[in-house]
Protein backbone atom coordinates (compact mmCIF):
# COMPACT_ATOMS: atom_id res chain seq x y z
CA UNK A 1 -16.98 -64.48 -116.55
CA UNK A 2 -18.42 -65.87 -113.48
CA UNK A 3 -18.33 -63.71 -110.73
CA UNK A 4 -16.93 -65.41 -107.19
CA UNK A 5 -19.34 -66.22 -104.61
CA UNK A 6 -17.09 -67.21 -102.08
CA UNK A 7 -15.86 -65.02 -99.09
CA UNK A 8 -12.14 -65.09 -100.25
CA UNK A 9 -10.59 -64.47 -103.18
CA UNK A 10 -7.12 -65.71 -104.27
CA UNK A 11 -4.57 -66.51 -106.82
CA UNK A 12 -2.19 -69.58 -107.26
CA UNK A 13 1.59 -68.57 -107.65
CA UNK A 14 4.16 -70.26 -109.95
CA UNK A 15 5.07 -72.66 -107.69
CA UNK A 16 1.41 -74.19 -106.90
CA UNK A 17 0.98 -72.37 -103.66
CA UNK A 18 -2.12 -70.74 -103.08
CA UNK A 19 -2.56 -67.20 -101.41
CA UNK A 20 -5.18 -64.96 -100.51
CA UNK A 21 -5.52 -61.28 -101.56
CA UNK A 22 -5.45 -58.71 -98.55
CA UNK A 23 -7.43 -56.51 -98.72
CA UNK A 24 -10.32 -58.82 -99.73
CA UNK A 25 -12.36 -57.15 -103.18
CA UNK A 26 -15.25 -58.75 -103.81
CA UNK A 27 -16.22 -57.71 -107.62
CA UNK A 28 -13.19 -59.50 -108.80
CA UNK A 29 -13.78 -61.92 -111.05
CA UNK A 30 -12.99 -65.93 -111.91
CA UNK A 31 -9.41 -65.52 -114.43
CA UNK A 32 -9.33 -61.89 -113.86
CA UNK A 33 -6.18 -60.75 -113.74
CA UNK A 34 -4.46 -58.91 -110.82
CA UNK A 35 -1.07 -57.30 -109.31
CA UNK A 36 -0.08 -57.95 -106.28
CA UNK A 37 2.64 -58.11 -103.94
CA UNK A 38 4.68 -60.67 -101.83
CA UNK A 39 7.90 -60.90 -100.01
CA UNK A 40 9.84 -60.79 -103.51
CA UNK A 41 8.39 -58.22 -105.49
CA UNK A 42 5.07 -57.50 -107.59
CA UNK A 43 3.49 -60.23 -109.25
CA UNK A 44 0.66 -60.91 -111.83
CA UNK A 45 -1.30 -64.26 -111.88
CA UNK A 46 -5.54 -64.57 -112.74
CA UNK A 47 -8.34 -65.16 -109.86
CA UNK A 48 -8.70 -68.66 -108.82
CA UNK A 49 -11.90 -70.22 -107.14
CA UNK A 50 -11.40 -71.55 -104.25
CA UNK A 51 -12.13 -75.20 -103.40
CA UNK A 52 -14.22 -75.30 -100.02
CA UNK A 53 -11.88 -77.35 -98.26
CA UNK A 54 -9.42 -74.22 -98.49
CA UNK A 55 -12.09 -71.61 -98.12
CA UNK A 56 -12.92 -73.56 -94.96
CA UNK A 57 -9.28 -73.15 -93.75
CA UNK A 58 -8.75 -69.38 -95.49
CA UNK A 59 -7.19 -68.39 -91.88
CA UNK A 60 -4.36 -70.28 -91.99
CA UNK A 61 -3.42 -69.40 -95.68
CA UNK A 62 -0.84 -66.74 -96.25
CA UNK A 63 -1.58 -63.57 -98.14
CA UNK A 64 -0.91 -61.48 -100.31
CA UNK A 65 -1.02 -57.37 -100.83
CA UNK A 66 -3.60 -57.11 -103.62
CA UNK A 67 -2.80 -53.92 -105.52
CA UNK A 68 -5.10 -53.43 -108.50
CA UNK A 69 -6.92 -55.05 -111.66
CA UNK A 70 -4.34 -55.63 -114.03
CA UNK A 71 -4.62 -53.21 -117.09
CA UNK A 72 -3.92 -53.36 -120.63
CA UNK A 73 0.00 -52.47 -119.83
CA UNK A 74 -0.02 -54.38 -117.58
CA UNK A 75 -0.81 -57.59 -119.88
CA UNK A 76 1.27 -56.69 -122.03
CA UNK A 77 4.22 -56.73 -119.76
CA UNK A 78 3.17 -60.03 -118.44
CA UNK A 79 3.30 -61.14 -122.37
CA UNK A 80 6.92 -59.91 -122.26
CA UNK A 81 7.68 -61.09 -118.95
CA UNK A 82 6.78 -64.89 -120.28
CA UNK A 83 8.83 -64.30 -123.12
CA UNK A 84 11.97 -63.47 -121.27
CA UNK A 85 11.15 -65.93 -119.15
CA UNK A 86 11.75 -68.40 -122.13
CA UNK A 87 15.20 -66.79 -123.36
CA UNK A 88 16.82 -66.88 -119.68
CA UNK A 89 15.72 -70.14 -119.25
CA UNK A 90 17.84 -71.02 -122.81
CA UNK A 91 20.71 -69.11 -121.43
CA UNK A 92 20.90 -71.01 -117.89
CA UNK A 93 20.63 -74.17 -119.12
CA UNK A 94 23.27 -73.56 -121.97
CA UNK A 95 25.84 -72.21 -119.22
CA UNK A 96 24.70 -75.19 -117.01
CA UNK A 97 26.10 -77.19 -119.92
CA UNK A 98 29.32 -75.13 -119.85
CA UNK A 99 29.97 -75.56 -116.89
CA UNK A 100 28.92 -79.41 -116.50
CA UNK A 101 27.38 -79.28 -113.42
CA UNK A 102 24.88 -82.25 -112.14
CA UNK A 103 21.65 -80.25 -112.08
CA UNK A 104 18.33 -80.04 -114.35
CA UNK A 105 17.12 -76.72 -115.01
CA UNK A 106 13.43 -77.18 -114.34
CA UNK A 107 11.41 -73.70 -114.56
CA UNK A 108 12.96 -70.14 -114.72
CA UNK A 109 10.61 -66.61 -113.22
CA UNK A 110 10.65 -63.56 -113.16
CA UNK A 111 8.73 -61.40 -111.07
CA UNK A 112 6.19 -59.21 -112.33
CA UNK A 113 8.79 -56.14 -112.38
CA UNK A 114 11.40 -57.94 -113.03
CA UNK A 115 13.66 -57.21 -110.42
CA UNK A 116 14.01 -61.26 -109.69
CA UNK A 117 14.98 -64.17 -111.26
CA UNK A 118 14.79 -67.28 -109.76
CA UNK A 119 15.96 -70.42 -111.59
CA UNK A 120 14.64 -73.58 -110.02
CA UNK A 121 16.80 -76.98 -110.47
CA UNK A 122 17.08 -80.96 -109.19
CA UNK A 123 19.47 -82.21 -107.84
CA UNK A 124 20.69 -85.64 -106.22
CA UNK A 125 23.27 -83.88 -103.91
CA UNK A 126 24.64 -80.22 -102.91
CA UNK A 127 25.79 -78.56 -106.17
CA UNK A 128 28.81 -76.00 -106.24
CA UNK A 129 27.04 -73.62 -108.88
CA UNK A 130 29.39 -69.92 -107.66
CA UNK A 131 30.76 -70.02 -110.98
CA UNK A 132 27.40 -70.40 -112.42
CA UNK A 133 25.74 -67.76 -110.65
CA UNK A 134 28.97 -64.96 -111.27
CA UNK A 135 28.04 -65.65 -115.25
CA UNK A 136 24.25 -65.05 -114.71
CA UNK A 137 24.85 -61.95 -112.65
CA UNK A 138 26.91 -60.47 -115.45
CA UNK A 139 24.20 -61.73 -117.86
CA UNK A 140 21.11 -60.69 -115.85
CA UNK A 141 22.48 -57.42 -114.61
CA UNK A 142 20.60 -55.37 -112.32
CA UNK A 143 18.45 -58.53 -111.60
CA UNK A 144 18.91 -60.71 -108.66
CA UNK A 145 19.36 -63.89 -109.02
CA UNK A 146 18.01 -66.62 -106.79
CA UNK A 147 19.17 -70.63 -107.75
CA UNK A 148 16.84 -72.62 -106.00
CA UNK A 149 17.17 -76.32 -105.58
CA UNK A 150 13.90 -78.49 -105.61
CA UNK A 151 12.71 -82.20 -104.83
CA UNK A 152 10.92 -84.28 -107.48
CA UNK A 153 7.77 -83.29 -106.01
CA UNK A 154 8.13 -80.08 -105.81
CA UNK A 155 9.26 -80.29 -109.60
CA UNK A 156 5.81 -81.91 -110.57
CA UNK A 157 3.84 -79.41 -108.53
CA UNK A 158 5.82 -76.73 -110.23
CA UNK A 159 5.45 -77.77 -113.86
CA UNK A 160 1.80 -79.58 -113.06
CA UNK A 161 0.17 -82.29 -115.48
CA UNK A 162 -2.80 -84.79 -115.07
CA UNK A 163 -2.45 -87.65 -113.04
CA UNK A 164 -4.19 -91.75 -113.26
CA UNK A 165 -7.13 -90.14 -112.05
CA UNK A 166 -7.55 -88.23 -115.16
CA UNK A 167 -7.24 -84.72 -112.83
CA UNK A 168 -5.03 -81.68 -112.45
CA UNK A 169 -2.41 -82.96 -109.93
CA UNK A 170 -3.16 -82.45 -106.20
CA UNK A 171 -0.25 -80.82 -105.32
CA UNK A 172 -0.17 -78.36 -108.36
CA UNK A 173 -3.82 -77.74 -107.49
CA UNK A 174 -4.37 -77.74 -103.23
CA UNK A 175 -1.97 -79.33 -101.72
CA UNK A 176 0.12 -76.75 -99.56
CA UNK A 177 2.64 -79.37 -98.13
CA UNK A 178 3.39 -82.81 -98.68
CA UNK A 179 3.95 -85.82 -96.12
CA UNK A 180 5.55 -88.69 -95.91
CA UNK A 181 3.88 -92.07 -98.27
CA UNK A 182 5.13 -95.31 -97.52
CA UNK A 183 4.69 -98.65 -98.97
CA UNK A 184 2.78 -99.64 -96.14
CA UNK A 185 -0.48 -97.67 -97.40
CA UNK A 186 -0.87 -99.43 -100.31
CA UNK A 187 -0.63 -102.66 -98.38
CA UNK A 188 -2.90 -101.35 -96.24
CA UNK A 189 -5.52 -100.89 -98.85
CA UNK A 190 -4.86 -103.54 -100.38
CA UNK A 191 -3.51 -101.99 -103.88
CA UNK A 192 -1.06 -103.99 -106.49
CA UNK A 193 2.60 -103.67 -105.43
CA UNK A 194 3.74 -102.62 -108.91
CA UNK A 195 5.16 -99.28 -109.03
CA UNK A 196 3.32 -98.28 -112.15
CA UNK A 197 0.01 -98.61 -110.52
CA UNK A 198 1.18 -96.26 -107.23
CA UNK A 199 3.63 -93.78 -108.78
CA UNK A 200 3.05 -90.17 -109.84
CA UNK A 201 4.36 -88.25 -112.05
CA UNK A 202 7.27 -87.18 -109.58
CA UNK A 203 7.72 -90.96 -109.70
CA UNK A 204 7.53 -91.53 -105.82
CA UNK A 205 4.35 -92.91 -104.21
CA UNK A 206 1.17 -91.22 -104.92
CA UNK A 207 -0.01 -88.73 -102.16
CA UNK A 208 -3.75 -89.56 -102.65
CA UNK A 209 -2.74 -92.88 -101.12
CA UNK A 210 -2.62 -90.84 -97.95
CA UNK A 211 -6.00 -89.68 -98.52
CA UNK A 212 -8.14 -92.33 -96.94
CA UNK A 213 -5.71 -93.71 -94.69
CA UNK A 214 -7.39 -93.28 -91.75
CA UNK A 215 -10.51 -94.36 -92.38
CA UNK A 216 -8.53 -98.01 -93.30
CA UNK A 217 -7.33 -97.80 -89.98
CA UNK A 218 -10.24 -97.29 -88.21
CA UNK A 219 -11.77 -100.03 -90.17
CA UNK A 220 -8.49 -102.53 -90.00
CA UNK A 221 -8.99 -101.51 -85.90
CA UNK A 222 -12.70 -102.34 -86.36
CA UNK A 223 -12.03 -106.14 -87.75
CA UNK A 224 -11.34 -109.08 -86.14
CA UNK A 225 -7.70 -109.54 -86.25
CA UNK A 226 -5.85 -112.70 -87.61
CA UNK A 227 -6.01 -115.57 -85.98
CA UNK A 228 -9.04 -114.65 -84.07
CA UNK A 229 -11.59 -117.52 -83.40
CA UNK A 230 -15.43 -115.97 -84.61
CA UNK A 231 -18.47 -117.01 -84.98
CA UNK A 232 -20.58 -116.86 -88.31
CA UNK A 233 -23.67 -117.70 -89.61
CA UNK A 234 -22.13 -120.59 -91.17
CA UNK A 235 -20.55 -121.85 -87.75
CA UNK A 236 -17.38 -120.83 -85.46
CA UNK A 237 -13.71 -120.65 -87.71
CA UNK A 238 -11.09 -118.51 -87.64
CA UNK A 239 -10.09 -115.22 -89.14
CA UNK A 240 -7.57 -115.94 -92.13
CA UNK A 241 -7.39 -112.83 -94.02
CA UNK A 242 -8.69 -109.16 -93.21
CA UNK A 243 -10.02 -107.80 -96.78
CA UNK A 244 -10.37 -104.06 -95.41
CA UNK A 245 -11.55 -102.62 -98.80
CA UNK A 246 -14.32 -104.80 -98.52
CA UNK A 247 -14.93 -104.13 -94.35
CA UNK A 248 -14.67 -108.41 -94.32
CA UNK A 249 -12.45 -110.82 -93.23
CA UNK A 250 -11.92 -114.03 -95.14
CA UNK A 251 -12.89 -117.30 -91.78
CA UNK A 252 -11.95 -120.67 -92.49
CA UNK A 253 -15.05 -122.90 -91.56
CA UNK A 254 -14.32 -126.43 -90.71
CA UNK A 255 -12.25 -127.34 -94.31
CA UNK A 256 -13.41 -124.40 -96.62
CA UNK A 257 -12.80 -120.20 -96.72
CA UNK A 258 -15.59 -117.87 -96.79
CA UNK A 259 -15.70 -114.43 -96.72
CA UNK A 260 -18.03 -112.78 -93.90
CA UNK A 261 -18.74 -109.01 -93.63
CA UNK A 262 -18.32 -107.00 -90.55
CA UNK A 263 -22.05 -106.95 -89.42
CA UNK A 264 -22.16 -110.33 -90.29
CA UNK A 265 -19.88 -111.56 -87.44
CA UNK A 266 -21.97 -113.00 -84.88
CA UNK A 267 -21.34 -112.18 -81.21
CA UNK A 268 -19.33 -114.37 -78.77
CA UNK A 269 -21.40 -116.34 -76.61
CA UNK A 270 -21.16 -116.20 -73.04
CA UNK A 271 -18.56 -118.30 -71.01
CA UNK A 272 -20.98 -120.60 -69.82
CA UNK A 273 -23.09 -120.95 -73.09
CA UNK A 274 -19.81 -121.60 -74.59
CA UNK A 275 -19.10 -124.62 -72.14
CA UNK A 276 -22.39 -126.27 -72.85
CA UNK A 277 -22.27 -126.20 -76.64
């Protein structure tokens, strides 16, 4: 196993969010297994590297209170732990059923000791579930139970996958918190309309669309705008069409479009120059 060269080690809980093990060891070990222990009780998950945009940023990442290499119990438990995992999930969503309520059972943990078990759901509104959660606590006795409601997003960064790119999702992966994706980046950029081409898996807009936003801002700032009279080395015309992916503008010449890159805009002439011509 490849041992970590980074400053920080850290794991990735259940729900995609990363967190770095206090007190720092530095002999653990890429998918090595450790304990460890966060506001809800003791947990197991395996090592994960770090990418360096997060290992940049490791201040500002919460923590957790590493407690020791997991042993051969302890695997063992986490074997059984998955496995009851399974069979609660089976029982919630059957009493779901029951009890007809509007909600998808998406994922269903325990903690490490299982002393919690938290059942996370979608919804489309606020869902009365008391009745629901009296039957699991006389199920699940001496467990607390936690019914958690989720957005799509959070569902997809919960369960994970592979997205267009052909990647682990971002948000299952390093995204710690999402923001808000219009339609108005992909027009920006210049990307197909269809929502095929710009969904995820949550099936909202994609969050790498947000990814190089700003840089087609700076560049739509950059451009003449349209309307804009400019001068070319095919003569003066005027702006038409900005084609930001390409840092050019499409410039209608006397009767005929051509498209003219940034540094090949020519610079205004001077006033008077401008009057002699």
């Amino acid at each position: 196993m490849e041992r970590i060269t980074l400053s920080r080690a850290a794991i990735r809980l259940r729900t995609g969010e990363v967190r770095l093990l206090e007190p720092n060891d530095s002999g653990l070990k890429r998918h090595q297994l450790v304990i460890y222990e966060t506001e809800k009780g003791l947990d197991c998950s395996p090592i994960v590297l770090l990418p360096s945009a997060i290992a940049t940023g490791y201040r500002t990442i919460p923590t957790v209170r590493y407690l020791r290499s997991a042993t051969e119990a302890d695997i063992a438990q986490l074997s059984n732990k998955w496995q009851e995992e399974v069979k609660a999930h089976r029982a919630c969503g059957e009493k779901i059923a029951l009890h007809s309520l509007p909600m998808k059972l998406v994922e269903t943990v325990y903690t490490f000791d299982f002393a919690r078990l938290t059942f996370f759901y979608t919804a489309e509104g606020r869902v009365d579930f008391r009745t629901l959660l009296k039957d699991l606590t006389a199920t699940f006795r001496r467990t607390r139970i936690e019914l958690r409601q989720i957005g799509v997003r959070d569902e997809a960064k919960l369960l994970s996958g592979v997205g267009p790119c052909g990647r682990e999702l971002c948000c299952a992966t390093f995204l710690r918190e999402f923001v808000p994706i219009t339609i108005k980046l992909a027009k920006i950029q210049g990307l197909p309309l269809n929502p095929n081409k710009i969904s995820g898996l949550c099936g909202r807009l994609m969050c790498c669309l947000n990814y190089e936003h700003q840089t087609y801002q700076q560049i739509k700032a950059e451009l003449p705008s349209v309307g804009t009279r400019i001068r070319t080395p095919d003569g003066e015309g005027v702006v038409i069409e900005q084609i930001i992916s390409k840092e050019a503008v499409m410039v209608r010449v006397e009767s005929k479009a051509i498209l003219v890159k940034k540094d090949q805009i020519l610079p205004a002439l001077p006033a008077e120059e401008e009057k002699k011509v």
